[in-house]
Protein backbone atom coordinates (compact mmCIF):
# COMPACT_ATOMS: atom_id res chain seq x y z
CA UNK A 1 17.57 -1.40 13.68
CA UNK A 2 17.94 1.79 15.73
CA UNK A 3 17.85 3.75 12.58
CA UNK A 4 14.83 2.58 11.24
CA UNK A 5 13.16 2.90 14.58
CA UNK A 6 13.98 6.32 15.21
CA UNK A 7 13.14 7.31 11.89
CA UNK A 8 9.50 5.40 12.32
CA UNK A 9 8.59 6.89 15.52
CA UNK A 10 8.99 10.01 14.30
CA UNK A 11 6.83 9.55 11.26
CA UNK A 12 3.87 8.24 13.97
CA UNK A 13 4.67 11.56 16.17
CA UNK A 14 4.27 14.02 13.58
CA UNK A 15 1.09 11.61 12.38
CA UNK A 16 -0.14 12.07 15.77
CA UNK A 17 0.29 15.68 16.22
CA UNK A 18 -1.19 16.22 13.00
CA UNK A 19 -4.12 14.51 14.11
CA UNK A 20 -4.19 16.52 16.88
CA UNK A 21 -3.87 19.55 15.53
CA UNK A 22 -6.64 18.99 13.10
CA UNK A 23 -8.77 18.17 16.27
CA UNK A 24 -8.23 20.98 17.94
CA UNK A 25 -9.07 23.24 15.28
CA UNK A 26 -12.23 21.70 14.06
CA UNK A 27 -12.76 21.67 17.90
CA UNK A 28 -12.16 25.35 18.77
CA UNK A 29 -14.43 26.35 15.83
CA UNK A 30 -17.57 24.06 16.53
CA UNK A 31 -17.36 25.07 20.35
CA UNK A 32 -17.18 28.65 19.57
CA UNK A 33 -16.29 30.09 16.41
CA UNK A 34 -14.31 33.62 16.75
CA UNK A 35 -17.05 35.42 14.47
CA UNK A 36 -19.88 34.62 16.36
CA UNK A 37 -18.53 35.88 19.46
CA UNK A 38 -17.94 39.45 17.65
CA UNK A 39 -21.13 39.32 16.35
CA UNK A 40 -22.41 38.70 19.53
CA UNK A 41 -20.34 41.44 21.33
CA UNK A 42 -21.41 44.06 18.41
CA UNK A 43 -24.83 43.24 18.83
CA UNK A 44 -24.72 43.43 23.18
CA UNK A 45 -22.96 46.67 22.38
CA UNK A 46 -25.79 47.88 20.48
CA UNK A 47 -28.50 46.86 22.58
CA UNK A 48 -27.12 48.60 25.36
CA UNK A 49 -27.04 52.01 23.62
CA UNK A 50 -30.49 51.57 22.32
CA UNK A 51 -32.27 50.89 25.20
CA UNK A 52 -34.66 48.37 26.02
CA UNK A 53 -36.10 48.25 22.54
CA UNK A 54 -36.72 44.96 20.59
CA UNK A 55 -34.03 43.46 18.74
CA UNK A 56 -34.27 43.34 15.33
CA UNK A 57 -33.50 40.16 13.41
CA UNK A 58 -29.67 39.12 12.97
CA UNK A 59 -28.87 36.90 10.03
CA UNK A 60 -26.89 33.88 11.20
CA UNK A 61 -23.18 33.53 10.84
CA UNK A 62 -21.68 31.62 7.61
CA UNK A 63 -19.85 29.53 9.44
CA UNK A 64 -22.50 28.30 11.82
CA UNK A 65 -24.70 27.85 8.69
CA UNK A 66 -22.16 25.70 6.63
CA UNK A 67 -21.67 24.01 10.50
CA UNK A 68 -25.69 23.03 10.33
CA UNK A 69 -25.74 22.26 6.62
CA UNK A 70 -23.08 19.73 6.84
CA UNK A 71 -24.55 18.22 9.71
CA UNK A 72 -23.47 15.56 12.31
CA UNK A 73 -23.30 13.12 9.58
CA UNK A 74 -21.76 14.21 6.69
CA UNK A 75 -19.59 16.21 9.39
CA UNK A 76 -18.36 13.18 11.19
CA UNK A 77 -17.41 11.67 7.33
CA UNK A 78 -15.42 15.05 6.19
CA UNK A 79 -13.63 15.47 9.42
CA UNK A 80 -12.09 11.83 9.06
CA UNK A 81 -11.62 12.39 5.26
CA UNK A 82 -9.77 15.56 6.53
CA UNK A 83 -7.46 14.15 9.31
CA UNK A 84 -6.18 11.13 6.61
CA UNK A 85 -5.80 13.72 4.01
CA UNK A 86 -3.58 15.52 6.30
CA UNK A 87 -1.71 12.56 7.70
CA UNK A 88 -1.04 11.29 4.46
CA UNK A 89 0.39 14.65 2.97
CA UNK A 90 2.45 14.71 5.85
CA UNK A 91 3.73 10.91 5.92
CA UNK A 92 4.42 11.47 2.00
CA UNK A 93 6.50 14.73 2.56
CA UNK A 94 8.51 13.36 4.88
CA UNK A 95 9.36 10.02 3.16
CA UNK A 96 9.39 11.52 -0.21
CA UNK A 97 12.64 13.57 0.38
CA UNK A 98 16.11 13.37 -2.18
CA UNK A 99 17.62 13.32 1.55
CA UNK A 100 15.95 10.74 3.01
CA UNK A 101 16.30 8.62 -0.42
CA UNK A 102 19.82 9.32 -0.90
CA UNK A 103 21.63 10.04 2.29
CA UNK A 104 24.75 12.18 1.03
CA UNK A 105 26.57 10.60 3.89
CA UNK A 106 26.02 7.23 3.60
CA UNK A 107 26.91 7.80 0.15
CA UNK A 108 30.33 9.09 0.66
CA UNK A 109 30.78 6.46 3.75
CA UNK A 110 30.26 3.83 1.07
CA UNK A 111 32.12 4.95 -1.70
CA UNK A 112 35.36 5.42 0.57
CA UNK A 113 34.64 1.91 1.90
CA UNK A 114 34.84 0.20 -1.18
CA UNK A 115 37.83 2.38 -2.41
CA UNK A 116 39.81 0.52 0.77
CA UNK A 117 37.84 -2.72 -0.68
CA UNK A 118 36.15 -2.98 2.98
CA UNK A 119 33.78 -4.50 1.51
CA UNK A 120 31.82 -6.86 4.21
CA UNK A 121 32.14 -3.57 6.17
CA UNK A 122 30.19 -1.90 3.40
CA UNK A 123 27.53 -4.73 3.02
CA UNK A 124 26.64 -4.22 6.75
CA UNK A 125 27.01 -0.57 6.08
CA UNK A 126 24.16 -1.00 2.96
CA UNK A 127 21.89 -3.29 5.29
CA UNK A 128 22.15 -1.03 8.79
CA UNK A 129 20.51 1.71 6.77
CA UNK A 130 16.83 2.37 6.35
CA UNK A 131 16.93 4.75 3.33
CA UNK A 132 15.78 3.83 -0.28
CA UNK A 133 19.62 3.41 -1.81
CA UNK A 134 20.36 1.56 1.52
CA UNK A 135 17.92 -0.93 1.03
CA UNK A 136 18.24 -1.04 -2.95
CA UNK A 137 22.18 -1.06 -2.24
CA UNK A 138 21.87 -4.26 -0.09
CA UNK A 139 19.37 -6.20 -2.26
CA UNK A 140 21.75 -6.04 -5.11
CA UNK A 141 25.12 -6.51 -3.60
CA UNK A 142 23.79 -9.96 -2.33
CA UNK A 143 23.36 -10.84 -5.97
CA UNK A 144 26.86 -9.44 -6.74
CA UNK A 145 28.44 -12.88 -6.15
CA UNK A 146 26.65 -13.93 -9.60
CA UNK A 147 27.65 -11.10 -11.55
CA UNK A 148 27.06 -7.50 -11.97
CA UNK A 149 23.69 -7.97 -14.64
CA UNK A 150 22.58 -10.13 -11.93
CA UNK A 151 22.85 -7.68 -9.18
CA UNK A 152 21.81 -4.94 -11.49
CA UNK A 153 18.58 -7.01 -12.25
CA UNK A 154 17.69 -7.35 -8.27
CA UNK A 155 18.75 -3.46 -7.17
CA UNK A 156 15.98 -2.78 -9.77
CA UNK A 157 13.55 -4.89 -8.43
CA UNK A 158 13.80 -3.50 -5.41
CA UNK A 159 13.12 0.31 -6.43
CA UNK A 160 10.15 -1.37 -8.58
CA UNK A 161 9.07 -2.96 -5.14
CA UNK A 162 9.17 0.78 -2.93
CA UNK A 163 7.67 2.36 -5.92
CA UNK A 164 4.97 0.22 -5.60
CA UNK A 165 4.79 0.59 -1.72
CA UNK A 166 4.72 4.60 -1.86
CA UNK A 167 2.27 4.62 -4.72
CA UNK A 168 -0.41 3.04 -2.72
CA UNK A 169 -0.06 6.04 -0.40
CA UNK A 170 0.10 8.62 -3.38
CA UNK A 171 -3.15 6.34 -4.56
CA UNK A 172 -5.43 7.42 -1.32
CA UNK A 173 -4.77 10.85 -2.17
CA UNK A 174 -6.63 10.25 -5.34
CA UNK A 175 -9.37 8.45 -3.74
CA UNK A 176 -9.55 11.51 -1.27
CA UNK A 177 -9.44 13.71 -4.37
CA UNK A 178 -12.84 11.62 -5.82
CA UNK A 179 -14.55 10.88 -2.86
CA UNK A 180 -14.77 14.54 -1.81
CA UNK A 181 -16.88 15.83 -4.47
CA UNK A 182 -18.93 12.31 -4.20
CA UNK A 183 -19.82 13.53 -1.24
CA UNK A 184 -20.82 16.40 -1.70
CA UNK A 185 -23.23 15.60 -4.65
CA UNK A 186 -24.81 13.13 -2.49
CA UNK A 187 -25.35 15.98 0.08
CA UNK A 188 -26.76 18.38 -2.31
CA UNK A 189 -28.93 15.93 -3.84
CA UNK A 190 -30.57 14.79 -0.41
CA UNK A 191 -30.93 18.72 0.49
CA UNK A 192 -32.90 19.08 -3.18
CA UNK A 193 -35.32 16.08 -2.29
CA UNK A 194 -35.74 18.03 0.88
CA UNK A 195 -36.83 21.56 -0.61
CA UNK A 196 -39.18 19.81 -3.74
CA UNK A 197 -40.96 17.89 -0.80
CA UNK A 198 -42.12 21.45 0.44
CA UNK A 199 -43.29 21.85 -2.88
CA UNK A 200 -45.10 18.73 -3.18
CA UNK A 201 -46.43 19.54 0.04
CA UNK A 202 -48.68 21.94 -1.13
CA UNK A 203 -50.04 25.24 0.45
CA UNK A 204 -47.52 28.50 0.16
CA UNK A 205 -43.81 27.82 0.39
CA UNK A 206 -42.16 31.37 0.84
CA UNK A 207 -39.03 31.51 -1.60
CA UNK A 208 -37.12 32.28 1.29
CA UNK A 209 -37.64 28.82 2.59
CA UNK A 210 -36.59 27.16 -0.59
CA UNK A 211 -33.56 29.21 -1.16
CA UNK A 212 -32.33 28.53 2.71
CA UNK A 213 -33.14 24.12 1.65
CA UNK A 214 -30.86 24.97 -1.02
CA UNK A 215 -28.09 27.12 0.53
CA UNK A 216 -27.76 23.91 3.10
CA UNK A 217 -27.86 21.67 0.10
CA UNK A 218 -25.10 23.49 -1.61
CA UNK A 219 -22.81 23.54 1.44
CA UNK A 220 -22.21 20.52 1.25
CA UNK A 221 -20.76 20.24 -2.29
CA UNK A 222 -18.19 23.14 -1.19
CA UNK A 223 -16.95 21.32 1.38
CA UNK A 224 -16.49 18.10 -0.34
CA UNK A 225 -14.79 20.06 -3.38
CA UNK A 226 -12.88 21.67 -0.87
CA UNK A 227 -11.14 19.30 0.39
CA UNK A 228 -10.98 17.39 -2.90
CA UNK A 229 -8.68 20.22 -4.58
CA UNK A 230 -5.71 19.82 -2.18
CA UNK A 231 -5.78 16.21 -2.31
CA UNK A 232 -5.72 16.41 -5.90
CA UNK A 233 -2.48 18.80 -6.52
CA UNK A 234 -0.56 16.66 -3.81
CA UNK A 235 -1.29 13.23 -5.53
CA UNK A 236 0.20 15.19 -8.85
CA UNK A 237 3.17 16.27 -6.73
CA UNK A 238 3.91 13.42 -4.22
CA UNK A 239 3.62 11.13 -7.95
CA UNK A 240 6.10 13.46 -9.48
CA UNK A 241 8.47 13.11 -7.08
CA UNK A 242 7.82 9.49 -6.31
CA UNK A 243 8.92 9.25 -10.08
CA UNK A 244 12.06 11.20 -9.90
CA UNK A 245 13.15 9.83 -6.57
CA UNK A 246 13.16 6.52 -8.45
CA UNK A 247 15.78 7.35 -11.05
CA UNK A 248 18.02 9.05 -8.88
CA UNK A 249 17.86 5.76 -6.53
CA UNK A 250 18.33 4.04 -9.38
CA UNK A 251 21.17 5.39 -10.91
CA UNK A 252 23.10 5.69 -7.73
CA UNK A 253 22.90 2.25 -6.89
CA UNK A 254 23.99 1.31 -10.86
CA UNK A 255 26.94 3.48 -9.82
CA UNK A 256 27.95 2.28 -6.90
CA UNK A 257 27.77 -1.59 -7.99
CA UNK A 258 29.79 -0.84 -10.64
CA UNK A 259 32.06 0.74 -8.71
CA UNK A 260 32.46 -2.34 -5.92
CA UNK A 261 32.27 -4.85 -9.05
CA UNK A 262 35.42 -3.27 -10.22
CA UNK A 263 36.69 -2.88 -7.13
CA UNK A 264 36.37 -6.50 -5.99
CA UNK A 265 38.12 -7.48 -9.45
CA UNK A 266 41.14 -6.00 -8.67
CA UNK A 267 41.70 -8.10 -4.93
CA UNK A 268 42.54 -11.34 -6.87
CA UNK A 269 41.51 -13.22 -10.03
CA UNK A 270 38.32 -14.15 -8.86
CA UNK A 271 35.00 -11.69 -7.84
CA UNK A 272 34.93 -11.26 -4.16
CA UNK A 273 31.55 -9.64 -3.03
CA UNK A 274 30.56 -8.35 0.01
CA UNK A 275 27.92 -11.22 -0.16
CA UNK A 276 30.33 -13.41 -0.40
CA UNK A 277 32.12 -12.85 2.48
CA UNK A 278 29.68 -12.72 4.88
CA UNK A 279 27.07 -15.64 3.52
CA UNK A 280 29.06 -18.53 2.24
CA UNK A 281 28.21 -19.66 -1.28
CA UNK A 282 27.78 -23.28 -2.61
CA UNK A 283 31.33 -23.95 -4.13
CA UNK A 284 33.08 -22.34 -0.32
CA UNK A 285 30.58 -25.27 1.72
CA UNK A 286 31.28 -27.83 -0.94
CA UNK A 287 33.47 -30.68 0.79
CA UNK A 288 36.92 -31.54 -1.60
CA UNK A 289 36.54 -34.33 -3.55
């Protein structure tokens, strides 16, 4: 359907850009981070007044440290954990929307359709949309031909079934939010093994050697809590609103089966659903007797 399309390939666009950005600023940073290079100016500066005397020793950037500390490994694992972390957020906030559940328009296109009793033009109104009520509306109102409990009973099912389908998303944010720290405590406890083997080395570790095996060690856990504390607060959020998003859908669609159910009731003596008259039941194929 054109609508679902459109909607879809902009979901993988903004995926991709996000991506992208992401890239390009993990990028910019490892190639040359902005604090280095005024570090390095400052200290080209300074050499030049001073003369042609040695240099004495500069202390290395934080950011260059934390970039050596995580390493190529544990970097390569973050930056992925990072780029899905953003793409979901981003998939979820755009999905998870009261407007993109509940279209306001196709709400009020339906409800004057069924007030003219159009109602095979509202059916393939219901199933041409892609939202959550679209897709919740059409479900039930092919039930609607067996009664409104029975089409009540199916619109449910279906907000159980995209419930289900979102919270699997909202569920790798809470991995995300777990593995982080994981992480991170596997880092610091490799970087501890490291420093005690220079004690069990022997001879006469300098404390300042310890303390810089530990500083690396350490980086790692920030990183992985980091990125951990985000993931948790949107997995709270996005399951919030998954949560209210489903009783509003719900509710809506009780209303406006009701409303079509009465509606129907009032062309003749018997139900006519928009089901009905565009899949034939059993009793309109049965041959006269």
């Amino acid at each position: 359907m054109p609508v679902s399309a459109g909607r879809i390939s902009v979901r993988w666009a903004t995926f991709a850009l996000c991506c992208f950005v992401v890239l390009c600023v993990f990028g910019s940073f490892f190639s040359n981070p902005p604090a280095a290079q005024a570090q390095d100016a400052a200290d080209e500066a300074k050499q030049a007044d001073q003369g042609p005397e040695k240099p004495a020793a500069r202390p290395e950037n934080l950011f260059m440290h934390m970039i050596k500390s995580v390493g190529p490994v544990f970097g390569i694992m973050f930056l992925l954990i990072s780029i899905s972390l953003v793409a979901l957020i981003v998939l979820l906030a755009m999905d998870l929307r009261m407007g993109m559940a509940i279209p306001p328009g196709f709400v009020e296109d339906f409800t004057d359709t069924v007030n003219k009793r159009r109602f095979k033009e509202a059916y393939e109104m219901a199933r041409a949309d892609s939202s959550y009520l679209g897709r919740v509306m059409t479900t039930g109102m092919s039930r609607l031909q067996y009664g409104i409990e029975d089409a009540r009973e199916s619109a449910f099912n279906m907000v159980d079934s995209i419930r289900a389908s979102k919270e699997q998303l909202i569920a790798y944010l809470g991995t995300i939010g777990t593995l982080g720290p994981m992480f991170g405590l596997v880092g610091t406890v490799y970087g501890m093994i490291k420093s005690f083997k220079v004690l069990a080395e022997g001879g006469n570790p300098t404390p300042a050697r310890l303390a810089d095996g530990i500083s690396h060690a350490l980086v790692v856990t920030l990183v992985g809590v980091a990125l951990s504390v985000p993931a948790i607060f949107c997995h709270a959020f996005f399951k919030n609103r998954l949560t209210r998003i489903e009783k509003e859908t719900g509710n809506m669609a009780d209303d406006l089966l009701t409303q079509m159910y009465h509606n129907s009731k009032k062309t003749g003596p018997i139900p006519v659903s928009p089901a009905a008259a565009v899949m034939p039941t059993a009793a309109a194929i049965r041959p006269a007797e």
